[in-house]
Protein backbone atom coordinates (compact mmCIF):
# COMPACT_ATOMS: atom_id res chain seq x y z
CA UNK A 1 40.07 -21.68 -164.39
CA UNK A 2 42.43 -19.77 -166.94
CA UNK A 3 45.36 -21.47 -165.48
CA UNK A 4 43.80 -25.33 -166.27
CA UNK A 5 43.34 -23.88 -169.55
CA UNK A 6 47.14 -22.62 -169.84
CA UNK A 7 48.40 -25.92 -168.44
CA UNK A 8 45.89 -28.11 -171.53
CA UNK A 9 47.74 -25.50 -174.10
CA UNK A 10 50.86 -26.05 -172.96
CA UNK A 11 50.68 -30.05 -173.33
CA UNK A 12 49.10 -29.69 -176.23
CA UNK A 13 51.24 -27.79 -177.65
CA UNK A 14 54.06 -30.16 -177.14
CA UNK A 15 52.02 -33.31 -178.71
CA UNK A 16 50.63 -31.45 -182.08
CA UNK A 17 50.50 -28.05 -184.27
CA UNK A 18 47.52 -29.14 -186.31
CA UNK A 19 44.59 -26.90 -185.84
CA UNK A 20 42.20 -29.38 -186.19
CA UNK A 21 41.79 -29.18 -182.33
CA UNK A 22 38.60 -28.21 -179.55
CA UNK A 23 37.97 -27.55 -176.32
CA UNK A 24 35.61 -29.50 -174.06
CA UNK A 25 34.53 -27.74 -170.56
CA UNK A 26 32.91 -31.02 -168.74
CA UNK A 27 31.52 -29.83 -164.99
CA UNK A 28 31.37 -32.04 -162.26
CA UNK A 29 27.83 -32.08 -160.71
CA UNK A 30 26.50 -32.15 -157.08
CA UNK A 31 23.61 -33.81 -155.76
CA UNK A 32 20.66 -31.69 -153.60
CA UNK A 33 19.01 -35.12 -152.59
CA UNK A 34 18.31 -38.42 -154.14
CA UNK A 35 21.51 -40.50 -153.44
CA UNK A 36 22.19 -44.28 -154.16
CA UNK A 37 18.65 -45.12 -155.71
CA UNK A 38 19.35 -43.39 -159.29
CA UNK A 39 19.92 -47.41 -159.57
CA UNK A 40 16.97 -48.44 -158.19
CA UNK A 41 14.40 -46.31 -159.94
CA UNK A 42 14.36 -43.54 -157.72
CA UNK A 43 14.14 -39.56 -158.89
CA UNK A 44 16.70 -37.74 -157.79
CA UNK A 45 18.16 -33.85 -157.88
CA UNK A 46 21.62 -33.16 -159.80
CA UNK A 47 23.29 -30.36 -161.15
CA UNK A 48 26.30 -29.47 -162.55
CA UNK A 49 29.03 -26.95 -161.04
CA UNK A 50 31.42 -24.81 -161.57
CA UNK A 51 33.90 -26.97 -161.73
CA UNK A 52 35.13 -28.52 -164.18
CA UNK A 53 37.40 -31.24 -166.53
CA UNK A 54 39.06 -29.40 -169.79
CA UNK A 55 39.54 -31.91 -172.27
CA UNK A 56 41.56 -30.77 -175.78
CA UNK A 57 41.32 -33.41 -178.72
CA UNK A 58 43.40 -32.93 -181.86
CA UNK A 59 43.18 -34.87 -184.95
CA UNK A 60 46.51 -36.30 -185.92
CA UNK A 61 46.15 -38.42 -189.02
CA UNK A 62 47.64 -41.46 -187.54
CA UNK A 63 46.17 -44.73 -187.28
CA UNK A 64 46.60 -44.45 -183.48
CA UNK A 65 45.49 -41.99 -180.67
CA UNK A 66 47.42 -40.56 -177.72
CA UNK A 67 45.97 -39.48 -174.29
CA UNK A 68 47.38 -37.65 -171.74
CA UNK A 69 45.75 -36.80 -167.93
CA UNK A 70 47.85 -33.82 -165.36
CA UNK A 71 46.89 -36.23 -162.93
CA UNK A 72 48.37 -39.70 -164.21
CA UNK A 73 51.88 -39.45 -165.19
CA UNK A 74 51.54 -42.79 -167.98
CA UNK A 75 49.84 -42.01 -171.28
CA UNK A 76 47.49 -44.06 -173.51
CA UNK A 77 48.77 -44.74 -176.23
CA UNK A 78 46.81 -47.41 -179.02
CA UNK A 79 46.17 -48.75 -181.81
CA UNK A 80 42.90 -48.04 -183.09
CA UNK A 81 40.34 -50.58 -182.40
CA UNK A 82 41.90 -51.95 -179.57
CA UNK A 83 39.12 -51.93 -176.73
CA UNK A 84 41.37 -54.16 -174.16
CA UNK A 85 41.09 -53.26 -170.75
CA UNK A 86 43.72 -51.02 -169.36
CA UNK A 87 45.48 -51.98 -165.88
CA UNK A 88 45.42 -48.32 -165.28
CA UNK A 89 42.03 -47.92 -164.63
CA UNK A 90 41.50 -44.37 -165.36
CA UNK A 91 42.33 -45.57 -168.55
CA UNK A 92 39.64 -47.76 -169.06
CA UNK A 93 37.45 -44.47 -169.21
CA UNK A 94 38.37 -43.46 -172.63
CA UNK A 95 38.66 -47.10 -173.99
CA UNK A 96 34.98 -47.84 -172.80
CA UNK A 97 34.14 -44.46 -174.78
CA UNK A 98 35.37 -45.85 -178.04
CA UNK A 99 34.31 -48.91 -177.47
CA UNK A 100 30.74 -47.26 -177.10
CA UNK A 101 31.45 -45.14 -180.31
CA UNK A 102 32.15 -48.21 -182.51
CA UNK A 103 29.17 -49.84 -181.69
CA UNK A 104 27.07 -46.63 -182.53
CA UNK A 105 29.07 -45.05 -185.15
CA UNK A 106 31.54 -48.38 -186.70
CA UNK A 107 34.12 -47.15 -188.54
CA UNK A 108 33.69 -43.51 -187.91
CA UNK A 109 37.31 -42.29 -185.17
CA UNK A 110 40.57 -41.62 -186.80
CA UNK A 111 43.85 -41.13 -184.62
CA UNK A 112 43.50 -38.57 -182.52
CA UNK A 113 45.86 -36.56 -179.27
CA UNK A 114 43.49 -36.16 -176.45
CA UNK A 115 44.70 -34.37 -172.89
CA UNK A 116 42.74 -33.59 -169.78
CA UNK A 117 43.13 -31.24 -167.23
CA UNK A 118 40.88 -31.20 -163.93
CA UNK A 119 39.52 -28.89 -160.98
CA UNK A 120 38.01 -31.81 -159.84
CA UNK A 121 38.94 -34.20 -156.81
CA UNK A 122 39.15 -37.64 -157.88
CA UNK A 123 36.40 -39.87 -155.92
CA UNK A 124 34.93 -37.12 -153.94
CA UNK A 125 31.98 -37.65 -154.98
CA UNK A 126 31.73 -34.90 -157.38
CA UNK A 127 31.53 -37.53 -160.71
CA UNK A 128 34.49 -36.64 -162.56
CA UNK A 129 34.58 -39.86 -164.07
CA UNK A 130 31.09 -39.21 -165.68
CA UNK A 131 32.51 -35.93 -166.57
CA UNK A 132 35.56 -37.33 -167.96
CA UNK A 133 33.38 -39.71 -170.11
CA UNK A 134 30.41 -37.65 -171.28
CA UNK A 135 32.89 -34.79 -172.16
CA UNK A 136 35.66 -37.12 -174.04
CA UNK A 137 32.32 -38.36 -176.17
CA UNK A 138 30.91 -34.74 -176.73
CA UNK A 139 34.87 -33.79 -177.99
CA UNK A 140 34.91 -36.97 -180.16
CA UNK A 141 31.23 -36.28 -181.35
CA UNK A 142 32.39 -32.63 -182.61
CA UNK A 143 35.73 -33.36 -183.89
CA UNK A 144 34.85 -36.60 -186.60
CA UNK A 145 31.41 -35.09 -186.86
CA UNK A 146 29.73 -37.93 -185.56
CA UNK A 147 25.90 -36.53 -185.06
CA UNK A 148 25.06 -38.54 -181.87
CA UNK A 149 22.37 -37.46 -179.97
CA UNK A 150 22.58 -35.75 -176.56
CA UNK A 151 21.08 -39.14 -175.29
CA UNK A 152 22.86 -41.50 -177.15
CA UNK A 153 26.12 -39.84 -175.46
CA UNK A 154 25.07 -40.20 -172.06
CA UNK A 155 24.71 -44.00 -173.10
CA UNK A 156 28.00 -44.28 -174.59
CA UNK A 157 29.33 -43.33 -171.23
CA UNK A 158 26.74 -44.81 -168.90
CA UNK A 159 27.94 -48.31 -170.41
CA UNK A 160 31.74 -47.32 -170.31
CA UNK A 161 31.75 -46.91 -166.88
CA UNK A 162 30.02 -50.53 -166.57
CA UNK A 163 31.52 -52.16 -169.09
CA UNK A 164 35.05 -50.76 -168.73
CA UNK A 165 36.13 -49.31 -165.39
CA UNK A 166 33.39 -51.45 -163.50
CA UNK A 167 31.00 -49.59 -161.59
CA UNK A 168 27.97 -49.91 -161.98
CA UNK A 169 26.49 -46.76 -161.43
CA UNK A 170 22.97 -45.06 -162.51
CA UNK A 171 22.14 -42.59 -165.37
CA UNK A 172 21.90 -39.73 -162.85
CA UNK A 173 25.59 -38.33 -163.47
CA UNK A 174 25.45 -38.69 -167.26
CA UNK A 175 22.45 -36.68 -167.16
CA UNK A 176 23.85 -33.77 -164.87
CA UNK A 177 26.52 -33.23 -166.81
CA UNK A 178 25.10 -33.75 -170.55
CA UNK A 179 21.19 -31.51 -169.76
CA UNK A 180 21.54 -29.80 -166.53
CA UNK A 181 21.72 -25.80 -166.67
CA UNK A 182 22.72 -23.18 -164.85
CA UNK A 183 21.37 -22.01 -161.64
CA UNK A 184 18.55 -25.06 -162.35
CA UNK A 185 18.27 -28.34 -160.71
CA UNK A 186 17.79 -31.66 -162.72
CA UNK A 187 15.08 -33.59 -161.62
CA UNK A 188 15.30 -36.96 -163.17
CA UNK A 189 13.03 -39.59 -163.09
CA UNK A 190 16.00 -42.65 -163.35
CA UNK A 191 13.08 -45.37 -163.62
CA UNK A 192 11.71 -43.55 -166.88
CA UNK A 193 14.40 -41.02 -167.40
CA UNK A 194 12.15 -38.01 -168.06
CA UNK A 195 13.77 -34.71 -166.64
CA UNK A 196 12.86 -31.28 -165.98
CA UNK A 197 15.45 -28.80 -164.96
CA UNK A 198 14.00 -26.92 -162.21
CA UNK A 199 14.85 -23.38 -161.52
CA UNK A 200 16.26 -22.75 -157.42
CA UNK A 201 17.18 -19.28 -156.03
CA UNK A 202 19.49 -19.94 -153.05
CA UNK A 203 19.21 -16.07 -151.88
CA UNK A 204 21.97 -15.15 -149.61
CA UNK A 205 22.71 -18.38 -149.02
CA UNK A 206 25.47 -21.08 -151.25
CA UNK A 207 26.37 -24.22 -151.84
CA UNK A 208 29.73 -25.46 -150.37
CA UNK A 209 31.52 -28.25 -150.13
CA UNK A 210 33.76 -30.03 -148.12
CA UNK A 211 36.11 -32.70 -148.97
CA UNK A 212 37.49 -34.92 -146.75
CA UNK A 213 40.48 -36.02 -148.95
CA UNK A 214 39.41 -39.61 -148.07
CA UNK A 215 39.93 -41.24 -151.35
CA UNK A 216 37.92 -44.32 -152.75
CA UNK A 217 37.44 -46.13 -155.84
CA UNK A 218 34.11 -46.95 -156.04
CA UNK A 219 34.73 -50.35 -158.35
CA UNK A 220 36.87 -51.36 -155.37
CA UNK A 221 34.06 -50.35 -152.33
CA UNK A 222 30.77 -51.85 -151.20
CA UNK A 223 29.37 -49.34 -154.12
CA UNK A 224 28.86 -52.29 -156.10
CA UNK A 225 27.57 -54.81 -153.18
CA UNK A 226 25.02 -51.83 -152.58
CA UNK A 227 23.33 -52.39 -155.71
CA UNK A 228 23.59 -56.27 -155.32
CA UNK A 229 21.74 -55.64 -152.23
CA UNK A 230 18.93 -52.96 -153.27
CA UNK A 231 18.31 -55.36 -156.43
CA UNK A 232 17.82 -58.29 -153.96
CA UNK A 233 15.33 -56.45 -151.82
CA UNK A 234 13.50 -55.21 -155.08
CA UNK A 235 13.55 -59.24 -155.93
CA UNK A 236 11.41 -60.10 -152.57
CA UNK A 237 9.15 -56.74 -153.38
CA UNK A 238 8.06 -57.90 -156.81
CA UNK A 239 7.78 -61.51 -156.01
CA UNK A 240 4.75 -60.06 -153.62
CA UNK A 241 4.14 -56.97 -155.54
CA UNK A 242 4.07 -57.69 -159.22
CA UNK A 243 2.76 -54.70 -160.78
CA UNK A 244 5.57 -52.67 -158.74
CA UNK A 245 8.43 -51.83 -161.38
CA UNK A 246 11.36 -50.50 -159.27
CA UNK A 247 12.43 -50.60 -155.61
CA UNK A 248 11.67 -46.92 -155.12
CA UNK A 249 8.43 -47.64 -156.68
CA UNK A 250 7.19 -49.31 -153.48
CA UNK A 251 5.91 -47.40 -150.42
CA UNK A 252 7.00 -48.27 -147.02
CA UNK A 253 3.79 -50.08 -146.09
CA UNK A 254 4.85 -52.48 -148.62
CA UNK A 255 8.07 -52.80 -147.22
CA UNK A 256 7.14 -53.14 -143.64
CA UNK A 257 4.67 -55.55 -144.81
CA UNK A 258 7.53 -57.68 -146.11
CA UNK A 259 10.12 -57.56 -143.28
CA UNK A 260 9.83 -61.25 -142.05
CA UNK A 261 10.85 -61.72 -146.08
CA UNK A 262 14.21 -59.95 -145.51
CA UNK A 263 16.87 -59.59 -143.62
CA UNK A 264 18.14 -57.34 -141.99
CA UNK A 265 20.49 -55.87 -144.67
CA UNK A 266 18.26 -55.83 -147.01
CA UNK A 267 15.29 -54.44 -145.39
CA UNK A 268 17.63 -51.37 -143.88
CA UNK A 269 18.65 -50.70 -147.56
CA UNK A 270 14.75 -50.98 -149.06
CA UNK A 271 13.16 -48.37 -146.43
CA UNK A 272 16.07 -46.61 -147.21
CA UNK A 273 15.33 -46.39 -150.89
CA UNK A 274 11.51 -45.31 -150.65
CA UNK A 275 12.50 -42.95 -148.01
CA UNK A 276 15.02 -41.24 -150.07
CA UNK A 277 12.90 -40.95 -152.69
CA UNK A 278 10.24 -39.62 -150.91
CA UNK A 279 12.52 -36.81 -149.48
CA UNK A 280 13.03 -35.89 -152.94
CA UNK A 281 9.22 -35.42 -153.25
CA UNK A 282 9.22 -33.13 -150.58
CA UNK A 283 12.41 -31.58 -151.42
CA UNK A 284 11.01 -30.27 -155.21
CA UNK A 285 8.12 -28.94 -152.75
CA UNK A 286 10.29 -26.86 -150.60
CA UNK A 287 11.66 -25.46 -153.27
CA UNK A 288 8.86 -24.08 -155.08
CA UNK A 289 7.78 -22.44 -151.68
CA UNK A 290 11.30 -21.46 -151.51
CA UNK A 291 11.22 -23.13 -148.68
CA UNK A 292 15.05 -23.49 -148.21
CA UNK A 293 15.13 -24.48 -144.60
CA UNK A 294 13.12 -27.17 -145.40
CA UNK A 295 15.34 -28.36 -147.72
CA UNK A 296 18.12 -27.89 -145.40
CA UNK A 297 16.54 -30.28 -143.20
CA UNK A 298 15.42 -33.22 -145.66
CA UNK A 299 19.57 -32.94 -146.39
CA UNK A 300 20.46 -33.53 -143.05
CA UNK A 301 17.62 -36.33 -142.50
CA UNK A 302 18.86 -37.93 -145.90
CA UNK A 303 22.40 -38.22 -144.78
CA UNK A 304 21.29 -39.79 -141.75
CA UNK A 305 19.56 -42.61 -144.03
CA UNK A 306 22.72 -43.17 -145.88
CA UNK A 307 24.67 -43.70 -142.64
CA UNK A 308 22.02 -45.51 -140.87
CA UNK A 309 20.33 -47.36 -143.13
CA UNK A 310 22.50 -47.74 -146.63
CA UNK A 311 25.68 -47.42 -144.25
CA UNK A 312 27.84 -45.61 -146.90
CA UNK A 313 29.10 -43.05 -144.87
CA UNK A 314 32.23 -42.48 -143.12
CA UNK A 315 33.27 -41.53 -139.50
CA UNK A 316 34.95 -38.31 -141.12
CA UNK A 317 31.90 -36.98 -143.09
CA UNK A 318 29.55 -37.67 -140.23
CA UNK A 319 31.68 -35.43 -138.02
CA UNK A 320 31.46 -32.99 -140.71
CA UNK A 321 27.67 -33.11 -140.77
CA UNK A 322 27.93 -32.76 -137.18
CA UNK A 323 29.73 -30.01 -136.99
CA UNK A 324 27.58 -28.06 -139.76
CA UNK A 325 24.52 -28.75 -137.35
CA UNK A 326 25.96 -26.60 -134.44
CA UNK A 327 25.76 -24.03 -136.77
CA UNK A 328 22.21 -22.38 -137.31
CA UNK A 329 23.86 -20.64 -140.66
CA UNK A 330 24.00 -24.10 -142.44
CA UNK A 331 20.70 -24.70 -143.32
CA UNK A 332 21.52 -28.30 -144.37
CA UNK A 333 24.47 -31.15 -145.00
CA UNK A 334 25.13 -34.26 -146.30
CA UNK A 335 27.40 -36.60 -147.94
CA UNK A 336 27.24 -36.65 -151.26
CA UNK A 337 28.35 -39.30 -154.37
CA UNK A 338 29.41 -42.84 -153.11
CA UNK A 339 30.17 -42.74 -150.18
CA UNK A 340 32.81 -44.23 -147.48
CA UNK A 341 35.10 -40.32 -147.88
CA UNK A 342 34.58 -37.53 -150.59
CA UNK A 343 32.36 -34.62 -149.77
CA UNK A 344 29.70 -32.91 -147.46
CA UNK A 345 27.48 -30.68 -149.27
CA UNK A 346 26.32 -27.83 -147.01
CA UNK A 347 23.88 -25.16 -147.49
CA UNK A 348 25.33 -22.26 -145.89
CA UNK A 349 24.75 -18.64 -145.32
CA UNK A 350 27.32 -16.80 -147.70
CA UNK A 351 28.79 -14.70 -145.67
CA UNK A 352 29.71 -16.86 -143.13
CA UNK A 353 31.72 -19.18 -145.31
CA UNK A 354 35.26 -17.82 -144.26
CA UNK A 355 34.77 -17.75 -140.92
CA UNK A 356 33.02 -21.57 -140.58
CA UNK A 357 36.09 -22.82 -143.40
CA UNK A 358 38.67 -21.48 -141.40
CA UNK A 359 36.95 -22.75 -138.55
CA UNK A 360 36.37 -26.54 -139.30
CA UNK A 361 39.68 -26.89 -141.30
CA UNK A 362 41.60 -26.30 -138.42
CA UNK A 363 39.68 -28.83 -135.94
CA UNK A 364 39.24 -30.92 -139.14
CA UNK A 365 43.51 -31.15 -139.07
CA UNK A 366 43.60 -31.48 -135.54
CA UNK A 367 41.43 -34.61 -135.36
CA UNK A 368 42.77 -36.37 -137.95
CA UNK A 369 45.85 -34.89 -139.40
CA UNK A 370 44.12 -34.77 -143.31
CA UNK A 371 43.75 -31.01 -144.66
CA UNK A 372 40.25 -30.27 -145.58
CA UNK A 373 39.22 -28.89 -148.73
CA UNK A 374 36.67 -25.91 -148.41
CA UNK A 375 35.06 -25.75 -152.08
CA UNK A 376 32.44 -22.99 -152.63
CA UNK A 377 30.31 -24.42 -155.96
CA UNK A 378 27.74 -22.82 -158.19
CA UNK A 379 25.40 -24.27 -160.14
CA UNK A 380 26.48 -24.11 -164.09
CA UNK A 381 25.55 -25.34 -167.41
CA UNK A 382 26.01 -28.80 -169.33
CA UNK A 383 29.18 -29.54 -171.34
CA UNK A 384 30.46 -26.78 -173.85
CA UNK A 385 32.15 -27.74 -176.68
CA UNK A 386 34.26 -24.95 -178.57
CA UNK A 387 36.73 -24.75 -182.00
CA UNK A 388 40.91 -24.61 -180.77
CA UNK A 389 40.64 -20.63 -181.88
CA UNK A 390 38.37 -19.85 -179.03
CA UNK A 391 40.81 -20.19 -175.85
């Protein structure tokens, strides 16, 4: 971590000596269980990781602000006010997070220098762009003093990544990254957005993942045609169902009862739905019996609904999954995030970690000449904001 840190000195540095500066820590997040139906009213279990997006922000008393990313070579560099969308997408992050601060706060950003710095993979799944967004709002929030609320940030961002880069995702990333805690799970109702954070002792057993260094961008994917599809199904539902209220709402009798109403699509994607949220049911049960081999299994069955039946996975994550069932140390494994590349999540015994990385990166290479990432992961806390004098 120290050396990310080093590297967002070091360009800062370069761009500004005013000490009117802070530090953002933004972690990624993982996902237990709950995936694709955080958009469709489903609960689901998040939490973010130690890992992490460092974000410094600088006043600079210019009617302009200046943004710079160690993993795009082209700055930002505008006018303030200007909310036009970027053709450099990653761009189109921060301008959707002004664009939300204007409308909540008018009047209230002067120029700034921003500059990022990441530990996290770019669509693998592990919601750096979330990260990226709630954290850039938390550093504005602190530096021009802007008092928005934890929930109003997570809103700001939420609507920059619809609005702006063009995905349009659910309210369970914002919500890892802005209230989850450390060595807790977020359970998140995304119909009603209550949360708990729920306490989980993995004993001598971790949470790894493993990234297939598949790339996607998820505004370019059949993400989006995913949620065209669940919202269709929910459509059919309600016009029988009325007093249902979300897709993952229903039960699978009243999905069954419906099949001659879809087709085939769409019914695949609806028992999908209720049966991923009923894993997560079961799943917050397992672990208050510390149950973890319970869990492990409701990860395995809920990957095989997302290749199955929401057909998001990929031919290179399956055979990861595959492989992690041989072993009878991985308790459980699944894609996680989007879908179609990105990561596994496995539940492994600790101390076999070594041996089963060394293990699958090598037959990983061998079948199809990609290097595989071997990422162990804990769970941390929320964003931390901190004055420049800290680091």
């Amino acid at each position: 971590m120290l050396k990310y840190l080093k590297l967002v000195q070091q360009i800062f540095n370069l761009m500004t000596k005013s000490q009117e500066s802070i530090l953002v820590i933004s972690p990624g997040r993982i996902n237990i269980i709950g995936e694709h139906i955080d958009y469709s009213g489903g609960s689901v279990l998040p939490a973010p990781i130690d890992k992490y997006n460092k974000i410094k922000l600088t006043k600079n008393h210019r009617d302009y602000f200046v943004v710079q990313s160690s993993l795009y070579p082209k700055e930002l560099k505008r006018k303030l006010g200007d909310f036009s969308i970027s053709k450099e997408n990653w761009q189109n992050y921060i301008i959707g997070v002004l664009h939300g601060i204007q409308i909540h706060k008018p009047n209230s950003i002067y120029g700034f220098n921003a500059s990022f710095s990441s530990e996290l993979p770019v669509g693998a799944g592990l919601s750096s762009s979330a990260s990226i967004t709630c954290g850039f709002a938390s550093g504005l929030n602190k530096l021009f003093d802007l008092k928005l609320s934890k929930k109003e940030i997570i809103n700001v961002a939420y609507l920059a990544e619809h609005n702006f880069a063009g995905t349009k995702c659910g309210y369970m990333d914002q919500y890892a990254v802005v209230m989850g805690k450390k060595n807790n799970l977020l359970h998140l109702n995304c119909q009603s957005l209550r949360f708990k954070n729920i306490p989980i002792d993995f004993g001598n057993y971790k949470l790894l993942l493993l990234n297939t260094n598949i790339k996607h961008d998820l505004s370019e994917t059949s993400f989006n045609q995913r949620l065209k599809e669940s919202r269709s199904a929910f459509k059919i539902i309600k016009e029988f169902y009325p007093k249902i209220n979300s897709l993952c709402e229903a039960s699978l009798k009243d999905v069954n009862s419906l099949k001659s109403k879809f087709n085939g699509k769409l019914f695949k994607r609806a028992i999908f739905s209720v049966d991923e949220n009923n894993r997560v049911k079961e799943s917050l049960s397992a672990i208050r019996e510390n149950d973890l081999e319970k869990l492990g299994e409701l990860m395995y069955s809920s990957h095989a609904g997302l290749n199955d039946l929401y057909e998001v996975s990929s031919e290179e994550l399956n055979f990861l999954v595959n492989f992690s069932k041989e072993k009878k140390y991985v308790l459980g494994s699944r894609m996680i995030g989007g879908g179609f590349g990105g990561c596994t999540l496995n539940l492994i015994l600790a101390d076999k970690i070594s041996e089963f990385s060394n293990e699958i990166k090598k037959i990983y290479f061998n079948k199809y000449s990609i290097n595989l990432d071997s990422i162990p992961v804990n769970l941390a806390n929320s964003i931390s904001v901190n004055e420049e004098n800290l680091l």
